[in-house]
Protein backbone atom coordinates (compact mmCIF):
# COMPACT_ATOMS: atom_id res chain seq x y z
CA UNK A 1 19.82 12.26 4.12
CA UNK A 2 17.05 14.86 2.72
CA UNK A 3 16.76 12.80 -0.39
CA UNK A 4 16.49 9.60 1.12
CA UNK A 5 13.46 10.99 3.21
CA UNK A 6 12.09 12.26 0.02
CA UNK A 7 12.20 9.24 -1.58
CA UNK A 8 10.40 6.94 0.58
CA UNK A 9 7.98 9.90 1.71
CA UNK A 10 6.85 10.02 -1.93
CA UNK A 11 7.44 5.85 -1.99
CA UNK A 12 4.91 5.94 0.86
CA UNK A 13 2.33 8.15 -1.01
CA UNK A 14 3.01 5.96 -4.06
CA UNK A 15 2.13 3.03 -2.45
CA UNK A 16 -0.74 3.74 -0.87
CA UNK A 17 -2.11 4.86 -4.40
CA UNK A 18 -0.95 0.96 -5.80
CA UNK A 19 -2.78 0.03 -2.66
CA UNK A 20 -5.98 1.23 -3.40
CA UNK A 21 -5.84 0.16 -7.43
CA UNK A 22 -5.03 -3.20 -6.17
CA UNK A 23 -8.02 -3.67 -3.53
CA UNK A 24 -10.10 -2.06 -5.90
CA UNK A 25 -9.46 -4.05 -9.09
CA UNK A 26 -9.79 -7.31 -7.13
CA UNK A 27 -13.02 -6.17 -4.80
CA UNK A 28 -14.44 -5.74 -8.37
CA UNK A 29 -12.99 -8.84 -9.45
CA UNK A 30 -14.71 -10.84 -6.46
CA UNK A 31 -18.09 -8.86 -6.20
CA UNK A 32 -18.56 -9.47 -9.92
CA UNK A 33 -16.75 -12.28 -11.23
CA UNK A 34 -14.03 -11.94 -13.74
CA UNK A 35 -10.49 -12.78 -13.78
CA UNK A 36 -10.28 -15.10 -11.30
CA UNK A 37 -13.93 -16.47 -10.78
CA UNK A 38 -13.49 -16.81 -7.42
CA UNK A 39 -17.25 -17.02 -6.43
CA UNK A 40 -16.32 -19.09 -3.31
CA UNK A 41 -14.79 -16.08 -1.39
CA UNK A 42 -16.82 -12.66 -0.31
CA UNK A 43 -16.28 -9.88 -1.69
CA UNK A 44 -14.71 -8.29 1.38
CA UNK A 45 -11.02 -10.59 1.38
CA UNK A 46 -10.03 -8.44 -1.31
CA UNK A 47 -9.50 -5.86 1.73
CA UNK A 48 -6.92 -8.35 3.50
CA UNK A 49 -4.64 -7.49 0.70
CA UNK A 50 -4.22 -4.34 3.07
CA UNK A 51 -2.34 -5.39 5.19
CA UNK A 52 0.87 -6.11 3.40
CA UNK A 53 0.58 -2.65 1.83
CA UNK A 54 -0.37 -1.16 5.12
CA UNK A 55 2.63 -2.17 6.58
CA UNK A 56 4.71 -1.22 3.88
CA UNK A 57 3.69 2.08 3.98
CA UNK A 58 4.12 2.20 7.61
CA UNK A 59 8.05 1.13 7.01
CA UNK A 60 8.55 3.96 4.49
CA UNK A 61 7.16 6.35 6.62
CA UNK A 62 9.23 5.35 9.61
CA UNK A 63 12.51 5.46 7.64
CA UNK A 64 11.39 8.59 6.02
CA UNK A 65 11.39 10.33 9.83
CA UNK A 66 13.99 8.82 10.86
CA UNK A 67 16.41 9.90 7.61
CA UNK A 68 14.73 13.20 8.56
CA UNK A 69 15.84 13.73 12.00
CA UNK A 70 19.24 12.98 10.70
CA UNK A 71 19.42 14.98 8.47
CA UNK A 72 18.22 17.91 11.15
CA UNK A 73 21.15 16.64 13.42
């Protein structure tokens, strides 16, 4: 059970890192133009893509406890 709560501890860290690329690369995208062009939307919807991450994270980190405490037990 250790390495299970290894693995999504550093799946957790790991993600938020993608996180942050990804909001990056497309606040960029939107305050600038490029790929996409999408001049019709703000700048600031490229932080909704948060939330799926966010909540990701949040999952990894919960399973990550909770493989911990077992493993304690």
């Amino acid at each position: 059970m250790k390495h299970l709560s290894t693995i999504f501890g550093l799946l957790a860290v790991l993600l938020s890192d993608i996180m942050c690329a990804v909001v990056a690369y497309h606040y960029c995208a939107l305050q600038w133009g490029g790929r996409y062009e999408a001049w019709s939307f703000p700048a600031w919807t490229a932080f909704l893509l948060v939330i799926p991450y966010s909540i990701g994270i949040a999952v990894c980190v919960i399973l990550a406890v909770v493989f911990r405490k077992k493993y304690r037990m």
